[in-house]
PDB file of N, CA and C in Angstrom:
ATOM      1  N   UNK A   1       0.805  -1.183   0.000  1.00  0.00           N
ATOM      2  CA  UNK A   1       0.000   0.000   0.000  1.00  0.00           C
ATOM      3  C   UNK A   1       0.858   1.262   0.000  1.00  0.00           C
ATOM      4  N   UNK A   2       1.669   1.467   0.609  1.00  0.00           N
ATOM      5  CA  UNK A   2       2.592   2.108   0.837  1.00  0.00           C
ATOM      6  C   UNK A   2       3.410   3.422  -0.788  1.00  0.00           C
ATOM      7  N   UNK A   3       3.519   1.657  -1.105  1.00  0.00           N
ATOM      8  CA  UNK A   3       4.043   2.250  -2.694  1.00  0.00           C
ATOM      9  C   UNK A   3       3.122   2.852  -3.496  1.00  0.00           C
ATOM     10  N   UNK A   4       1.942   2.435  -3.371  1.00  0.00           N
ATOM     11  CA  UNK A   4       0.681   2.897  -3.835  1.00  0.00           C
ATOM     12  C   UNK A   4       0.457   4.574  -3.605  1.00  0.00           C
ATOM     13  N   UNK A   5       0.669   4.404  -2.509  1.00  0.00           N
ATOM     14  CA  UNK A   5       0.714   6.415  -1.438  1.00  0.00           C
ATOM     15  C   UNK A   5       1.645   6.796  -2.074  1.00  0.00           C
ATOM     16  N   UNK A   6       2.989   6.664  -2.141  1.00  0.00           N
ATOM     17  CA  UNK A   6       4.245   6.957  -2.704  1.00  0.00           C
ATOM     18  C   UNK A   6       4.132   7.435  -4.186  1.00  0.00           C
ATOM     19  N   UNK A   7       3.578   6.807  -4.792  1.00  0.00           N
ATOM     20  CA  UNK A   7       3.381   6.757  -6.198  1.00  0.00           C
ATOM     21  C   UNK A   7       2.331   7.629  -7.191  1.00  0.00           C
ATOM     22  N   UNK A   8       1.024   7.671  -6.015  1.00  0.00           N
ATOM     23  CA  UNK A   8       0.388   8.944  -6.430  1.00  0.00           C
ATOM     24  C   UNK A   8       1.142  10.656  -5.797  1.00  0.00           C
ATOM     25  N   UNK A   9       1.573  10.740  -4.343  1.00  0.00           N
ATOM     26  CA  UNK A   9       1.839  11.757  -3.775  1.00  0.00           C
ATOM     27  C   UNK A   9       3.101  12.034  -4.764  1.00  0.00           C
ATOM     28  N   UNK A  10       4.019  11.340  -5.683  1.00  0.00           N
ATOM     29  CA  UNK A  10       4.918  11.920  -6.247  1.00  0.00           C
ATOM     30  C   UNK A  10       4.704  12.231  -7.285  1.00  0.00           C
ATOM     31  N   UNK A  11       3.855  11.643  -8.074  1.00  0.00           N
ATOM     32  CA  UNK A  11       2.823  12.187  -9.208  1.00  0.00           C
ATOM     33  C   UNK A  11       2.434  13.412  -9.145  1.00  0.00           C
ATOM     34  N   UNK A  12       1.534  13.548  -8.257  1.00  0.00           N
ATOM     35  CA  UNK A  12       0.916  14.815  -8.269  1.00  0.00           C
ATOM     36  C   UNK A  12       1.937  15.658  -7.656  1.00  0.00           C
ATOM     37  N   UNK A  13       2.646  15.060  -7.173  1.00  0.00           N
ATOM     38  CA  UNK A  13       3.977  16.821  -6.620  1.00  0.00           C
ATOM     39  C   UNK A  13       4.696  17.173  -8.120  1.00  0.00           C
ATOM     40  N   UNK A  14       4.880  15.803  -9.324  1.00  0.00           N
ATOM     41  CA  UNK A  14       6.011  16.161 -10.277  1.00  0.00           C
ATOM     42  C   UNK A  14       5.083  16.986 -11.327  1.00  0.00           C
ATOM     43  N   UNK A  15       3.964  16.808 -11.048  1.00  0.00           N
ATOM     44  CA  UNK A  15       2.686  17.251 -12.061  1.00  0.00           C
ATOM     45  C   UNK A  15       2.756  19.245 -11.846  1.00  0.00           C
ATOM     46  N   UNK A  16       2.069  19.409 -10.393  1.00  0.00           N
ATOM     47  CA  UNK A  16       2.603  20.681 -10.144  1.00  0.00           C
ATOM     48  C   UNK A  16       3.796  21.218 -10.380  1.00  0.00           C
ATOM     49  N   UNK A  17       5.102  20.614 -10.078  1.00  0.00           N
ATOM     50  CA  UNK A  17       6.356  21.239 -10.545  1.00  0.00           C
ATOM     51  C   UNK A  17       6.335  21.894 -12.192  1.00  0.00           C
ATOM     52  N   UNK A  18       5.746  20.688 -13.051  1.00  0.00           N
ATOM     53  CA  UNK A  18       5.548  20.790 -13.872  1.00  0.00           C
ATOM     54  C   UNK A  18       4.578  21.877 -14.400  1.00  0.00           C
ATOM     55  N   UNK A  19       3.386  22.213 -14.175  1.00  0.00           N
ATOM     56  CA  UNK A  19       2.549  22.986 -13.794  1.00  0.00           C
ATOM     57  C   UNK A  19       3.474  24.647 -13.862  1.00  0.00           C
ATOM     58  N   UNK A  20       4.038  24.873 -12.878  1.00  0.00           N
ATOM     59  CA  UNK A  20       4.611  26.149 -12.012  1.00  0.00           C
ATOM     60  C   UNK A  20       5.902  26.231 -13.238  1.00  0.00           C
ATOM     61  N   UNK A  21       6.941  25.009 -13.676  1.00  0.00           N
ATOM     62  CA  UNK A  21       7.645  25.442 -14.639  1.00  0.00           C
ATOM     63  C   UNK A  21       6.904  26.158 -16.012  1.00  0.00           C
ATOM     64  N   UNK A  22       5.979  25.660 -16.775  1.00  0.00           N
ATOM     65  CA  UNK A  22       5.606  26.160 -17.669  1.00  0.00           C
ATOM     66  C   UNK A  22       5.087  27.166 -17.490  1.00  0.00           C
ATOM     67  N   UNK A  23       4.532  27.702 -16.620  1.00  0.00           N
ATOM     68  CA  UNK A  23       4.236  28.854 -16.057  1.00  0.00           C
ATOM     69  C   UNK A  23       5.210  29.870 -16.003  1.00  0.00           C
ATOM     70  N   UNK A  24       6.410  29.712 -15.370  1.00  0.00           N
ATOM     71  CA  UNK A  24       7.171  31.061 -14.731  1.00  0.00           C
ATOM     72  C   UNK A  24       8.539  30.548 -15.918  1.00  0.00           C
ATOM     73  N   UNK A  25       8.170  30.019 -17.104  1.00  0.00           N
ATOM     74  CA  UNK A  25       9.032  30.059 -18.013  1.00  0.00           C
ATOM     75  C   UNK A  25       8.199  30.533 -19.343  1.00  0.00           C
ATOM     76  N   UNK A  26       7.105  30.975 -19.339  1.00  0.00           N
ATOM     77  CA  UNK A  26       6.169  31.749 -20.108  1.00  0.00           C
ATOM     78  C   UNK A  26       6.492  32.855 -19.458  1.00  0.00           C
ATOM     79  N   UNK A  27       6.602  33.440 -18.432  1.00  0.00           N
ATOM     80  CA  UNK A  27       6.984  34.823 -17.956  1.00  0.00           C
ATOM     81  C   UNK A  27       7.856  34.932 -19.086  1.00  0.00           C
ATOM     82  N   UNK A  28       8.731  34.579 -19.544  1.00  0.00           N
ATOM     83  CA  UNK A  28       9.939  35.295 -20.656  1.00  0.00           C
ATOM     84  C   UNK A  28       9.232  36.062 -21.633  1.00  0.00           C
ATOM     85  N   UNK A  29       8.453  35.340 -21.867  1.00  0.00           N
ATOM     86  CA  UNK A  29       7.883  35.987 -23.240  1.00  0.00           C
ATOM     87  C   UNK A  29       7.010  37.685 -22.543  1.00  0.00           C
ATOM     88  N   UNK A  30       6.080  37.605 -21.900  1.00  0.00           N
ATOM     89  CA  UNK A  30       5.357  38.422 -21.182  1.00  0.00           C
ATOM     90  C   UNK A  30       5.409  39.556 -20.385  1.00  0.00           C
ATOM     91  N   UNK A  31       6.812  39.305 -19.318  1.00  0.00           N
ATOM     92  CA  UNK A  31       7.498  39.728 -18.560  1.00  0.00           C
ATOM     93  C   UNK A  31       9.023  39.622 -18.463  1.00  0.00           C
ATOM     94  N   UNK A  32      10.093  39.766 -19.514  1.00  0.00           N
ATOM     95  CA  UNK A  32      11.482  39.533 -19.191  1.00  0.00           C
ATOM     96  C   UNK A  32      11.591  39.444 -17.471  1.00  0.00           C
ATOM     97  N   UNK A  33      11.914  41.396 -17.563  1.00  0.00           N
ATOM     98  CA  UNK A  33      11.894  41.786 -15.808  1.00  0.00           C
ATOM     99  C   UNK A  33      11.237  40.669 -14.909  1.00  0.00           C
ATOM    100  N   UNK A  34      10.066  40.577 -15.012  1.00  0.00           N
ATOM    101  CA  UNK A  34       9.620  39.318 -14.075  1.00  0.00           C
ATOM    102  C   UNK A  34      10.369  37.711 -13.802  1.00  0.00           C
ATOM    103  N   UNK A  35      10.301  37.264 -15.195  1.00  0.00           N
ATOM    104  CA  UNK A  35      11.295  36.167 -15.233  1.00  0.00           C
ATOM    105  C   UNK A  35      12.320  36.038 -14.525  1.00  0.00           C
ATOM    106  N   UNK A  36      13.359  37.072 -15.035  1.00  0.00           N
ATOM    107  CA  UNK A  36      14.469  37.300 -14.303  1.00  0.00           C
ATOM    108  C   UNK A  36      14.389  37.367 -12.507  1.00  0.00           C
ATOM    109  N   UNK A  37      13.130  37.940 -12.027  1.00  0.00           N
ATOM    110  CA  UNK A  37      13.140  37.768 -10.521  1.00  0.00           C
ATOM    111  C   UNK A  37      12.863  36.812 -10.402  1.00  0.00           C
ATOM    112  N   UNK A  38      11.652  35.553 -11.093  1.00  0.00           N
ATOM    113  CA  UNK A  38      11.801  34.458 -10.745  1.00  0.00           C
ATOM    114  C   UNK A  38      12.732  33.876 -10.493  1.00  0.00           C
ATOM    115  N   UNK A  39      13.413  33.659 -11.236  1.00  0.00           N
ATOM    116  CA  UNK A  39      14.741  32.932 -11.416  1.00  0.00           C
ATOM    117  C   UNK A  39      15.525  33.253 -10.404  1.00  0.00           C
ATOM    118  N   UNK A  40      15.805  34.960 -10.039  1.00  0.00           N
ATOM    119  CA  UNK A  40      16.762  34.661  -8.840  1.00  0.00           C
ATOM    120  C   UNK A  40      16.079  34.527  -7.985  1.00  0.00           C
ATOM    121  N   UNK A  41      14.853  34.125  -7.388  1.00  0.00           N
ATOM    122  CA  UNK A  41      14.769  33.138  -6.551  1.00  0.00           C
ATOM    123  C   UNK A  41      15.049  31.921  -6.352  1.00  0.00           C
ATOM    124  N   UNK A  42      14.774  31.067  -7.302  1.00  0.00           N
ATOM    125  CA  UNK A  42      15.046  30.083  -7.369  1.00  0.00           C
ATOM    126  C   UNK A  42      16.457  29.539  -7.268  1.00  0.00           C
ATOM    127  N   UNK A  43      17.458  30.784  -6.786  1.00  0.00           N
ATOM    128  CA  UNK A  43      19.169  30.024  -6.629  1.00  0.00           C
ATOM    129  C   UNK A  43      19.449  30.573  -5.494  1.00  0.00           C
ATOM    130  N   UNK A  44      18.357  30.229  -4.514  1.00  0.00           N
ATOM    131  CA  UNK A  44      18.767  30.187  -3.160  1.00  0.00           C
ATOM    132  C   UNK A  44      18.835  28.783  -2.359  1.00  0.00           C
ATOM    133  N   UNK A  45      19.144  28.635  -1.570  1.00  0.00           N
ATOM    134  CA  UNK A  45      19.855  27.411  -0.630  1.00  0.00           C
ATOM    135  C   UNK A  45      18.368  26.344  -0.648  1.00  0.00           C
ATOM    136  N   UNK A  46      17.161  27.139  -0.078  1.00  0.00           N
ATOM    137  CA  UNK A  46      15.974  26.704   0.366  1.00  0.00           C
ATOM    138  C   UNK A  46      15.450  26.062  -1.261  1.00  0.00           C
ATOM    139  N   UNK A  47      15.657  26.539  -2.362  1.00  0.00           N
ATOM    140  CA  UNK A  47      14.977  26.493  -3.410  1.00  0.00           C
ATOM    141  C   UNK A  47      16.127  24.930  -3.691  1.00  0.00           C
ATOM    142  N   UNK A  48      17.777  24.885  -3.713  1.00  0.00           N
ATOM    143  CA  UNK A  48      18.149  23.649  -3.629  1.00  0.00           C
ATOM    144  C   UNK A  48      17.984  22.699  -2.938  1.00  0.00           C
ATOM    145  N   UNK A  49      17.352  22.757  -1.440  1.00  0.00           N
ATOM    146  CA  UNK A  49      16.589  21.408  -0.939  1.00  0.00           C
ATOM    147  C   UNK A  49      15.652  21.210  -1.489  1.00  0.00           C
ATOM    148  N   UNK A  50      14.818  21.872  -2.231  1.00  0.00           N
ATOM    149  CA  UNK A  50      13.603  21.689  -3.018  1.00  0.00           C
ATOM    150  C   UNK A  50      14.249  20.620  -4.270  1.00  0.00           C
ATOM    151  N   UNK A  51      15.232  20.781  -4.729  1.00  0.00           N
ATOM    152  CA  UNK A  51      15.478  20.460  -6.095  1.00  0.00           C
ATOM    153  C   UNK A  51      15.714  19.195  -5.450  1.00  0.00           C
ATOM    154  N   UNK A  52      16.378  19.162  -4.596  1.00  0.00           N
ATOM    155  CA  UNK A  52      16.300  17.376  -4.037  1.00  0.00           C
ATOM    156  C   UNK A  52      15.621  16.564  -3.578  1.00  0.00           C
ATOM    157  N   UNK A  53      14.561  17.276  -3.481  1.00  0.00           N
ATOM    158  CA  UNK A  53      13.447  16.914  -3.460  1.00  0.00           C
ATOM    159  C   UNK A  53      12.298  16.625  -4.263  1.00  0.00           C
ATOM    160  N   UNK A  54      12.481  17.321  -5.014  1.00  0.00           N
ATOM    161  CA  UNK A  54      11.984  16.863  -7.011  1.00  0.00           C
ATOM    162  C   UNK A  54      12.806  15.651  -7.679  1.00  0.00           C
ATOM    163  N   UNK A  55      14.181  15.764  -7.319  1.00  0.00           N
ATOM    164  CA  UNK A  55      14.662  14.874  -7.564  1.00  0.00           C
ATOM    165  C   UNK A  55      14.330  13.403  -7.141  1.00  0.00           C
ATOM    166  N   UNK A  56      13.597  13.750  -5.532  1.00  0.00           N
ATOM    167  CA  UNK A  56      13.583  12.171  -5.118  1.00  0.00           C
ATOM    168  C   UNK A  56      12.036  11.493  -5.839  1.00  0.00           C
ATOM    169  N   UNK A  57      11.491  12.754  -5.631  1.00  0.00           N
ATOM    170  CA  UNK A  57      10.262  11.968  -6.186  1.00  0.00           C
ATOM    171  C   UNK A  57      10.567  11.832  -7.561  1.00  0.00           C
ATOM    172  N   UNK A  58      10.896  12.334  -8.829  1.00  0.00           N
ATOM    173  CA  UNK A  58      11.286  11.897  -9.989  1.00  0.00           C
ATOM    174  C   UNK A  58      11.561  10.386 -10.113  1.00  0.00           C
ATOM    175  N   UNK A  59      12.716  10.204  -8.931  1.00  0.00           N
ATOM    176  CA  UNK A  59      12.839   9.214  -8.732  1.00  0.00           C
ATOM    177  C   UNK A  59      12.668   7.912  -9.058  1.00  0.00           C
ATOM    178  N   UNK A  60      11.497   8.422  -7.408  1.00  0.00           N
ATOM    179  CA  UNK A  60      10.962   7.303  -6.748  1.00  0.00           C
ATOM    180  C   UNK A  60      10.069   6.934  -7.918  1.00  0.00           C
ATOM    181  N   UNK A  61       9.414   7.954  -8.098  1.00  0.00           N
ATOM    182  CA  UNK A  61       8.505   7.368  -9.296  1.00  0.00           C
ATOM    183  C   UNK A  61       8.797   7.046 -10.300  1.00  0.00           C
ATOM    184  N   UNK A  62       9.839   6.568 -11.040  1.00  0.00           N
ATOM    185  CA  UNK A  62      10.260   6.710 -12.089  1.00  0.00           C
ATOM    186  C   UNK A  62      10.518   4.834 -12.025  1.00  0.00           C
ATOM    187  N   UNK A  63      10.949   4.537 -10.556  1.00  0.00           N
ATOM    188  CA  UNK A  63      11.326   3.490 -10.278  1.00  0.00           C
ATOM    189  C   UNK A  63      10.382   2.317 -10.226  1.00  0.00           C
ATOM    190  N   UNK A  64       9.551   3.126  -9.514  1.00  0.00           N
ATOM    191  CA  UNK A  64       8.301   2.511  -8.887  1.00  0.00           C
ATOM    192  C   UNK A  64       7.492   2.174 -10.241  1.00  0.00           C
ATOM    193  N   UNK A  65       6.932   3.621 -11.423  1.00  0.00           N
ATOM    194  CA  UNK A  65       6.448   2.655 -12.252  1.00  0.00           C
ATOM    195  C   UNK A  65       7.259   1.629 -12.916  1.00  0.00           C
ATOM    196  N   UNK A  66       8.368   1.574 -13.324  1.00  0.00           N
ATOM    197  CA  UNK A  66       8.884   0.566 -13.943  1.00  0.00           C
ATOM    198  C   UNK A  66       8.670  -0.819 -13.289  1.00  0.00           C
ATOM    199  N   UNK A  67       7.813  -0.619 -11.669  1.00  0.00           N
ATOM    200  CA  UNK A  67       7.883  -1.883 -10.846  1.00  0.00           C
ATOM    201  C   UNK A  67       6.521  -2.301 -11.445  1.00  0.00           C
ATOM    202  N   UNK A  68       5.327  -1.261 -11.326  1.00  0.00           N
ATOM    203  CA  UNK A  68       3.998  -0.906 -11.776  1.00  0.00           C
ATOM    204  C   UNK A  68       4.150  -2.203 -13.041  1.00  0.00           C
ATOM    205  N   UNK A  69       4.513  -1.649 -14.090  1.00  0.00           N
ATOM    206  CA  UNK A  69       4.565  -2.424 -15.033  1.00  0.00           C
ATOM    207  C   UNK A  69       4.995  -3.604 -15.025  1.00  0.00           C
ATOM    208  N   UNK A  70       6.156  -3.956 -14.465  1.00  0.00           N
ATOM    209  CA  UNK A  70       6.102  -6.037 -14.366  1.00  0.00           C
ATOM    210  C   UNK A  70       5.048  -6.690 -13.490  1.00  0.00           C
ATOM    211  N   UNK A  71       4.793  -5.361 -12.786  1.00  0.00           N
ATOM    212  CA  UNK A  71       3.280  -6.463 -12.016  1.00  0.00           C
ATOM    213  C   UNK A  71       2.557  -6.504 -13.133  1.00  0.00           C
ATOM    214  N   UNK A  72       2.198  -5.101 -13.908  1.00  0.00           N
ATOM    215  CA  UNK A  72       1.301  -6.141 -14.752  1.00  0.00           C
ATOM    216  C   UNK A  72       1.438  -6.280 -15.839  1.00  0.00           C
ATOM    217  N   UNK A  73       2.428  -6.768 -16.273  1.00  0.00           N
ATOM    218  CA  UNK A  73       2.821  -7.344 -17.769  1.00  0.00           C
ATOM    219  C   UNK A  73       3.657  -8.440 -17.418  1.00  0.00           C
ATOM    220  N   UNK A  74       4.299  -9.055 -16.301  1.00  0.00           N
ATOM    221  CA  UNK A  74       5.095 -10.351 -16.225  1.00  0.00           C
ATOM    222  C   UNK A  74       4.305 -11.285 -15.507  1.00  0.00           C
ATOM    223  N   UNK A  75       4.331 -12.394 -15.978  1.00  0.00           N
ATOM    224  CA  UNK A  75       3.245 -13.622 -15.044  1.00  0.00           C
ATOM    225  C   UNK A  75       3.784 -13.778 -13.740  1.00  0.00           C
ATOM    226  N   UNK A  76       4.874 -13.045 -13.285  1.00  0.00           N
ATOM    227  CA  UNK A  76       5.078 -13.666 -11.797  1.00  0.00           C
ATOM    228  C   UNK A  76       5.538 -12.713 -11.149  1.00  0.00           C
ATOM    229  N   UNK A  77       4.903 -11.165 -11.937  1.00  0.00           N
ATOM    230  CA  UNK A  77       5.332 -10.021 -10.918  1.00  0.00           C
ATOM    231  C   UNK A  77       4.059  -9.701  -9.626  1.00  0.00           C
ATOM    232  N   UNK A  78       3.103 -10.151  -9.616  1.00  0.00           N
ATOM    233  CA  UNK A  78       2.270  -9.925  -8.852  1.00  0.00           C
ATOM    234  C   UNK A  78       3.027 -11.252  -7.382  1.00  0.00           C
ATOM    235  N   UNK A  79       3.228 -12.161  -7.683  1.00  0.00           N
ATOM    236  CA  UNK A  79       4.458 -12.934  -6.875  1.00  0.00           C
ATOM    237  C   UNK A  79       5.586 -12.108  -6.298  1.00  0.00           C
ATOM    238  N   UNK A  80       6.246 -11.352  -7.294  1.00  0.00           N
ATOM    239  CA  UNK A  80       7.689 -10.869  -6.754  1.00  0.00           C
ATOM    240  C   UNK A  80       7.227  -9.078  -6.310  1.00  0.00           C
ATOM    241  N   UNK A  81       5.989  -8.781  -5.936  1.00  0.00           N
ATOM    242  CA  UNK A  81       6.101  -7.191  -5.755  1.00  0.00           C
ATOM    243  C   UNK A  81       6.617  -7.099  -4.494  1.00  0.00           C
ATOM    244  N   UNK A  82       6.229  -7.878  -3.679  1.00  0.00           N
ATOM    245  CA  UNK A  82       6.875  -7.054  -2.780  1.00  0.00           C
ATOM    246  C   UNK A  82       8.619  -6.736  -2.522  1.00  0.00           C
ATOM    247  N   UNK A  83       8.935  -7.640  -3.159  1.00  0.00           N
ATOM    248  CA  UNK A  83      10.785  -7.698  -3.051  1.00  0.00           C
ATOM    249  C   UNK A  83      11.336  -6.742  -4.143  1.00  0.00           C
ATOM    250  N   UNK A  84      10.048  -6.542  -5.326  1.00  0.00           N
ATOM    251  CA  UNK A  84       9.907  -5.515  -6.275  1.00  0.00           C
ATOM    252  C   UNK A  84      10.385  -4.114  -5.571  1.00  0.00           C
ATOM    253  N   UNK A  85       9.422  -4.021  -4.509  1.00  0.00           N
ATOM    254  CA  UNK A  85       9.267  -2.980  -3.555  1.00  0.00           C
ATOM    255  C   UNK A  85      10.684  -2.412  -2.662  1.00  0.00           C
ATOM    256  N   UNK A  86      11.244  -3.401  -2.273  1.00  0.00           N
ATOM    257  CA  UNK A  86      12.324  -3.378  -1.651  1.00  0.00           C
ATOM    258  C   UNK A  86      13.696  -2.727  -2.912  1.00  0.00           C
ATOM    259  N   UNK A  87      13.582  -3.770  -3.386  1.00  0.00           N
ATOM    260  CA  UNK A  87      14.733  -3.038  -5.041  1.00  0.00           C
ATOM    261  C   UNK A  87      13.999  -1.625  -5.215  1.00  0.00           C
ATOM    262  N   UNK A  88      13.323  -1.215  -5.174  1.00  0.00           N
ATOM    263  CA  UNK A  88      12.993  -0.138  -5.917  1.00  0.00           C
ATOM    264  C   UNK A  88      13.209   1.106  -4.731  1.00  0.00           C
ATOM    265  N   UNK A  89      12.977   0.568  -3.290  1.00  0.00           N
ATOM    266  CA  UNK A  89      13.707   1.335  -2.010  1.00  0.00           C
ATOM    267  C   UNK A  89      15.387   1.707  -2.646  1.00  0.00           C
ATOM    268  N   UNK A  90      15.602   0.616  -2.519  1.00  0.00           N
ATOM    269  CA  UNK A  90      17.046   0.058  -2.569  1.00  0.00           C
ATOM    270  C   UNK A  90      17.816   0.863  -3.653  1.00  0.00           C
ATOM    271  N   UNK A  91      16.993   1.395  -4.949  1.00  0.00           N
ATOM    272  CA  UNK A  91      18.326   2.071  -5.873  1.00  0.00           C
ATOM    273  C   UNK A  91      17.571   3.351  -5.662  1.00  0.00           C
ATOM    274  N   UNK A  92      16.657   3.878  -5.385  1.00  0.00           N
ATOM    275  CA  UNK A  92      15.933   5.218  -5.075  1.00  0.00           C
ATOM    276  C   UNK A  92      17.266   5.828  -4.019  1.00  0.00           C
ATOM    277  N   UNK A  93      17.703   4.841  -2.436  1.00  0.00           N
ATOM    278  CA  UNK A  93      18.478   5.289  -1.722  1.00  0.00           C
ATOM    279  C   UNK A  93      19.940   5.140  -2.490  1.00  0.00           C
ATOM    280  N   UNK A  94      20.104   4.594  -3.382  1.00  0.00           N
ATOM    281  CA  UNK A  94      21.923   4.874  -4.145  1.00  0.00           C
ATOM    282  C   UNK A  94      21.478   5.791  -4.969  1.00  0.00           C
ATOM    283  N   UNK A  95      20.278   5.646  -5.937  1.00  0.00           N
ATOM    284  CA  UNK A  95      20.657   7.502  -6.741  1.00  0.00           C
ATOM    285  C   UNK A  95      20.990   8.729  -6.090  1.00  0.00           C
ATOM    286  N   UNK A  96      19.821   8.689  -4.731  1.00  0.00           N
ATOM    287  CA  UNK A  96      20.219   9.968  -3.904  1.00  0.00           C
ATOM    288  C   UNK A  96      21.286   9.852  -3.369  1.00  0.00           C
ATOM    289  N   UNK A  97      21.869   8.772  -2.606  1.00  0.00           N
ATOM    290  CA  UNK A  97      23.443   8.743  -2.164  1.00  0.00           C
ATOM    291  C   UNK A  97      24.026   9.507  -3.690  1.00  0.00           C
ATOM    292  N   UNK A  98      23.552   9.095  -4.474  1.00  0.00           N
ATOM    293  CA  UNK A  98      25.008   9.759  -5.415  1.00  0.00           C
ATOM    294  C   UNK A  98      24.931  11.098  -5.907  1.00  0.00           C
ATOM    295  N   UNK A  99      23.321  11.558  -5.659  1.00  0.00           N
ATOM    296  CA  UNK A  99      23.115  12.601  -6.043  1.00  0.00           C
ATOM    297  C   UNK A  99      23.036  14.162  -5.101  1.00  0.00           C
ATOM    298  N   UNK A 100      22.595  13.789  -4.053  1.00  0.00           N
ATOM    299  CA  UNK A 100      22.227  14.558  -3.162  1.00  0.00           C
ATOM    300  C   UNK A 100      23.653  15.281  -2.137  1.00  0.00           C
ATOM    301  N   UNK A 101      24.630  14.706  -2.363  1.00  0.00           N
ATOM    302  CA  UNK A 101      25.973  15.497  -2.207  1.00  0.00           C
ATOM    303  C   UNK A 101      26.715  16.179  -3.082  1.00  0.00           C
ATOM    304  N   UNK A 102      26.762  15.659  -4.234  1.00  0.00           N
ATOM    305  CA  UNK A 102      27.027  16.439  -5.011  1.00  0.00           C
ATOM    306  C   UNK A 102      26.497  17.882  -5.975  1.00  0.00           C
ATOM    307  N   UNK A 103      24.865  17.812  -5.045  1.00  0.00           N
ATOM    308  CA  UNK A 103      24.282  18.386  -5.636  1.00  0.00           C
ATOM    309  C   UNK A 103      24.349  19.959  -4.658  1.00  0.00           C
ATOM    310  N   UNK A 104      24.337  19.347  -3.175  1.00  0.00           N
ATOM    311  CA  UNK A 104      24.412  20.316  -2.041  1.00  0.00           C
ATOM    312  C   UNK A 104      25.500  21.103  -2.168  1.00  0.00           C
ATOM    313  N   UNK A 105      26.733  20.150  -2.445  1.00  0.00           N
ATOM    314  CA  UNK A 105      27.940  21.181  -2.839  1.00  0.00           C
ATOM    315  C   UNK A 105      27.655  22.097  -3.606  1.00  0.00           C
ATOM    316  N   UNK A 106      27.330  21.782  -4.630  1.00  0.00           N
ATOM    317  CA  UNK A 106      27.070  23.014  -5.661  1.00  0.00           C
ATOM    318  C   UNK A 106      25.725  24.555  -5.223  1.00  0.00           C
ATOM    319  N   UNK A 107      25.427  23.484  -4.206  1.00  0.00           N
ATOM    320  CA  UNK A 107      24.300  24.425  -4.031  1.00  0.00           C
ATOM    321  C   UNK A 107      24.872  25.709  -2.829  1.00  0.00           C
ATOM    322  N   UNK A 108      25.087  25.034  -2.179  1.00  0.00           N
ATOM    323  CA  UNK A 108      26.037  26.075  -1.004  1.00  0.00           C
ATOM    324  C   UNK A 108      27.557  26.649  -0.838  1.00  0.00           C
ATOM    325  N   UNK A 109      28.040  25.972  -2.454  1.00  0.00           N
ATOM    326  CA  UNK A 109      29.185  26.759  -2.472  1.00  0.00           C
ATOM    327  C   UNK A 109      29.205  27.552  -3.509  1.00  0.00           C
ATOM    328  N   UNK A 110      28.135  28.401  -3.387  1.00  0.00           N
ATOM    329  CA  UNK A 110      28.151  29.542  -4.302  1.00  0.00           C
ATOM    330  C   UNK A 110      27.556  30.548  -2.795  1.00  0.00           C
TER     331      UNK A 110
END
């Protein structure tokens, strides 16, 4: 069930991101001046925990459906979901291990 919660709540967060980008990247056309303040908001410290946080759900979900789908397209993924579940924990926590430091650096050493 879990993955189930996981899987819509990151949906609908990557949906809005999505949402708010096309939005305040139409400012260009409309508003240069405006744009431009968007933007330097967005390269503050608070706005890079955000990005790692888009990142995880990208992720997670990215992972998760690929799990979505052998349940239901392989005859013996409805058998293997739950260990499905676990692998799909399992490289969600090594992308962010690999991502989420290297990303902070950049973010706070400016």
């Amino acid at each position: 069930m879990w993955s189930w919660v996981l899987h819509r709540i990151t949906g609908v967060a990557i949906f809005f991101f999505l949402l708010v980008h096309i939005l305040d990247t139409a400012l260009v056309r409309v508003a240069p001046e405006a744009y431009n303040a968007v933007i330097g908001t967005y390269q503050t410290p608070i706005m890079g925990l955000g990005e790692v946080a888009l990142v995880g759900a990208i992720v997670y979900h990215a992972f998760n459906g690929i799990r979505v789908i052998l349940i239901d397209l392989w005859k013996k993924g409805p058998h293997y979901q739950r260990a499905m579940f676990y692998i799909v924990i399992a490289l969600w926590v090594i992308t962010m291990l690999a991502f989420v430091p290297r990303h902070l650096i950049n973010v706070f050493s400016h």
